[in-house]
C-alpha atoms as a PDB file:
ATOM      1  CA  UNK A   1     140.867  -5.004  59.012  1.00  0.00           C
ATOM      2  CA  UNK A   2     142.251  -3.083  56.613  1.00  0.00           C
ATOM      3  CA  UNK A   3     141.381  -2.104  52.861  1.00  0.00           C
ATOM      4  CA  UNK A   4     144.022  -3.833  50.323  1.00  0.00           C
ATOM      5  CA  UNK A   5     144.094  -0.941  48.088  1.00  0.00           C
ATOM      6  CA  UNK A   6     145.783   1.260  51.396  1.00  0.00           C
ATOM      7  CA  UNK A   7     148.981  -1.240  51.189  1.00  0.00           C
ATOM      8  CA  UNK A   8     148.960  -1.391  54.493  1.00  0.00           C
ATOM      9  CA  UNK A   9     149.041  -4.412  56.978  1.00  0.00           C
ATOM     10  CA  UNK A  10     147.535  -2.332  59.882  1.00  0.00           C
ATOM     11  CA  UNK A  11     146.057   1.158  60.220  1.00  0.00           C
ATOM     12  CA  UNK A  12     144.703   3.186  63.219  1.00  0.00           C
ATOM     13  CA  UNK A  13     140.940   4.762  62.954  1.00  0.00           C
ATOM     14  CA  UNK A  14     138.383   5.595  65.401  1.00  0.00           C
ATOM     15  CA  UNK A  15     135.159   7.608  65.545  1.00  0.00           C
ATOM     16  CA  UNK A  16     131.925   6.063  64.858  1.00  0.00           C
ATOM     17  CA  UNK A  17     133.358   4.963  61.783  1.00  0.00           C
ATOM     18  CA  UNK A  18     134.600   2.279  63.811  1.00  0.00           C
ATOM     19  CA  UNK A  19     132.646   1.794  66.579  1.00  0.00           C
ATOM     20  CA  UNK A  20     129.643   1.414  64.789  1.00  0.00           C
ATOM     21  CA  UNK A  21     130.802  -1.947  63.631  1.00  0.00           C
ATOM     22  CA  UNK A  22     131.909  -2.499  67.039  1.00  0.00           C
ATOM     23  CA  UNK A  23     128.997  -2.549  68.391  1.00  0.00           C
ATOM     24  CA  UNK A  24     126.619  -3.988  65.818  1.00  0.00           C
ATOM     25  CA  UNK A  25     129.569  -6.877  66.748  1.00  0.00           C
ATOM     26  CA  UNK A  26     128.885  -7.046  70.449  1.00  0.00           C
ATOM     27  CA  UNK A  27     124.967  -7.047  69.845  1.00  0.00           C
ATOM     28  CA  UNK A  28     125.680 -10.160  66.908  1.00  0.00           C
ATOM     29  CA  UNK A  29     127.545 -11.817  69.435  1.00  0.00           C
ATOM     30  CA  UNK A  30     124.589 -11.512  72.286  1.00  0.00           C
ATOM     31  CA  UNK A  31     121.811 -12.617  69.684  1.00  0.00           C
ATOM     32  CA  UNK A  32     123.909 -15.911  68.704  1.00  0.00           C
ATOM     33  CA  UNK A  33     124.195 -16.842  72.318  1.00  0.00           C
ATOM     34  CA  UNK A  34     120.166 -16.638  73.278  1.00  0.00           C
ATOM     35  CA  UNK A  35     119.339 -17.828  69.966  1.00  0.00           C
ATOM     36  CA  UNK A  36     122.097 -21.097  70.719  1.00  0.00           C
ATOM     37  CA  UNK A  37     120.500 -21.350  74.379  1.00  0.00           C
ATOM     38  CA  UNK A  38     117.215 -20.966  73.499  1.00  0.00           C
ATOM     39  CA  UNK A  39     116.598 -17.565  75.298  1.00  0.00           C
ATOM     40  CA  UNK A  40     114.086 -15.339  73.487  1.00  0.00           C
ATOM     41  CA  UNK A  41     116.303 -12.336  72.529  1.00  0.00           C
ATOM     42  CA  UNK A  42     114.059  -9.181  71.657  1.00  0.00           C
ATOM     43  CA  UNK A  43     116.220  -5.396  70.817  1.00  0.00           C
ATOM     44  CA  UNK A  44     114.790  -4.112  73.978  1.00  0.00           C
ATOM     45  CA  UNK A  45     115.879  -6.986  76.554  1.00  0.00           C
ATOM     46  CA  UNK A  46     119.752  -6.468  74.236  1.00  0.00           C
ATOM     47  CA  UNK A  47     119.663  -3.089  74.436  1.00  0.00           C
ATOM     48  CA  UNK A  48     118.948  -3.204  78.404  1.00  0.00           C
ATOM     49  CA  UNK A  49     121.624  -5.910  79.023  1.00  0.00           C
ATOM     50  CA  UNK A  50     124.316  -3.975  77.078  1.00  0.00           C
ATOM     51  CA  UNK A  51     123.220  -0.814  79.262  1.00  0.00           C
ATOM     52  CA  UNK A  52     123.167  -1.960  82.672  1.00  0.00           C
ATOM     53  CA  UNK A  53     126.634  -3.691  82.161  1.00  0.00           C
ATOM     54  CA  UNK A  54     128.868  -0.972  80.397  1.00  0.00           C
ATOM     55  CA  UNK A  55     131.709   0.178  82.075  1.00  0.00           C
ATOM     56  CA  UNK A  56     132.356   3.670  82.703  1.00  0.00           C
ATOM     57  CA  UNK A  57     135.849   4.444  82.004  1.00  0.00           C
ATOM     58  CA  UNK A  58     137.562   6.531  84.932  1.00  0.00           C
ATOM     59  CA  UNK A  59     139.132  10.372  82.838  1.00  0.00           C
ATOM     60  CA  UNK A  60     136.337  10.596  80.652  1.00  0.00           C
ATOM     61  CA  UNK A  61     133.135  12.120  81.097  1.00  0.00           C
ATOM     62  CA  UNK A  62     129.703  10.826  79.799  1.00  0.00           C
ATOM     63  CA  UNK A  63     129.364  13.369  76.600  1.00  0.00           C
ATOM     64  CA  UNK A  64     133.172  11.330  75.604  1.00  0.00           C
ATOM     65  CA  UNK A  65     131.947   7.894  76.019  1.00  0.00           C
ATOM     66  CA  UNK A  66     128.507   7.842  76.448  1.00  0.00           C
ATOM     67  CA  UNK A  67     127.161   4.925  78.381  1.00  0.00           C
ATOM     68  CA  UNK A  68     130.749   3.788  78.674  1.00  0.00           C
ATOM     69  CA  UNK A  69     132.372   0.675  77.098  1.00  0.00           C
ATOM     70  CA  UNK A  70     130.491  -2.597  75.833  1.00  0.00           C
ATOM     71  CA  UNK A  71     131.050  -5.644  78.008  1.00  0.00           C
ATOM     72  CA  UNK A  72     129.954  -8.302  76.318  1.00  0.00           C
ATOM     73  CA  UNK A  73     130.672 -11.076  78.400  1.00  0.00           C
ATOM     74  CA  UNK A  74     128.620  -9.327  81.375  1.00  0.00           C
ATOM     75  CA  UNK A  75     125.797  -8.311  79.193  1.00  0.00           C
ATOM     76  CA  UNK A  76     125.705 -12.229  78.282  1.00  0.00           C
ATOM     77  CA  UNK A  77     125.593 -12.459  82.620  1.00  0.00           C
END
């Protein structure tokens, strides 16, 4: 989304300015699912599934990307 005071209808930005967002996103996402199902959902079972199902992105190396990219639907898995 973008600002309406830009007077733009679509702008580029990244950093953690962005992905910040994106994530807290992804980890919303996972919470409403266990929460819908039942599942008890505590940070440290989240913060393991979004962990052991990030994908590493081939051309970058860890210090660019970190534990690689969010998957949400295999973190749900």
């Amino acid at each position: 989304s973008v600002p309406n005071w830009t007077l733009q209808k679509c702008m580029l930005m990244n950093g953690t300015s962005m992905s910040s967002p994106h994530a807290a996103g992804c980890v919303a996402l996972l919470i409403s699912a266990c929460k819908a199902e039942g599942i008890p959902a505590s940070p440290a079972r989240i913060y393991r599934a979004i962990e052991n199902t990030a994908k590493f992105v081939d051309g970058l190396s860890t210090l660019q990307q970190g534990w690689g990219m969010i998957q949400v639907d295999k973190a749900w898995e």
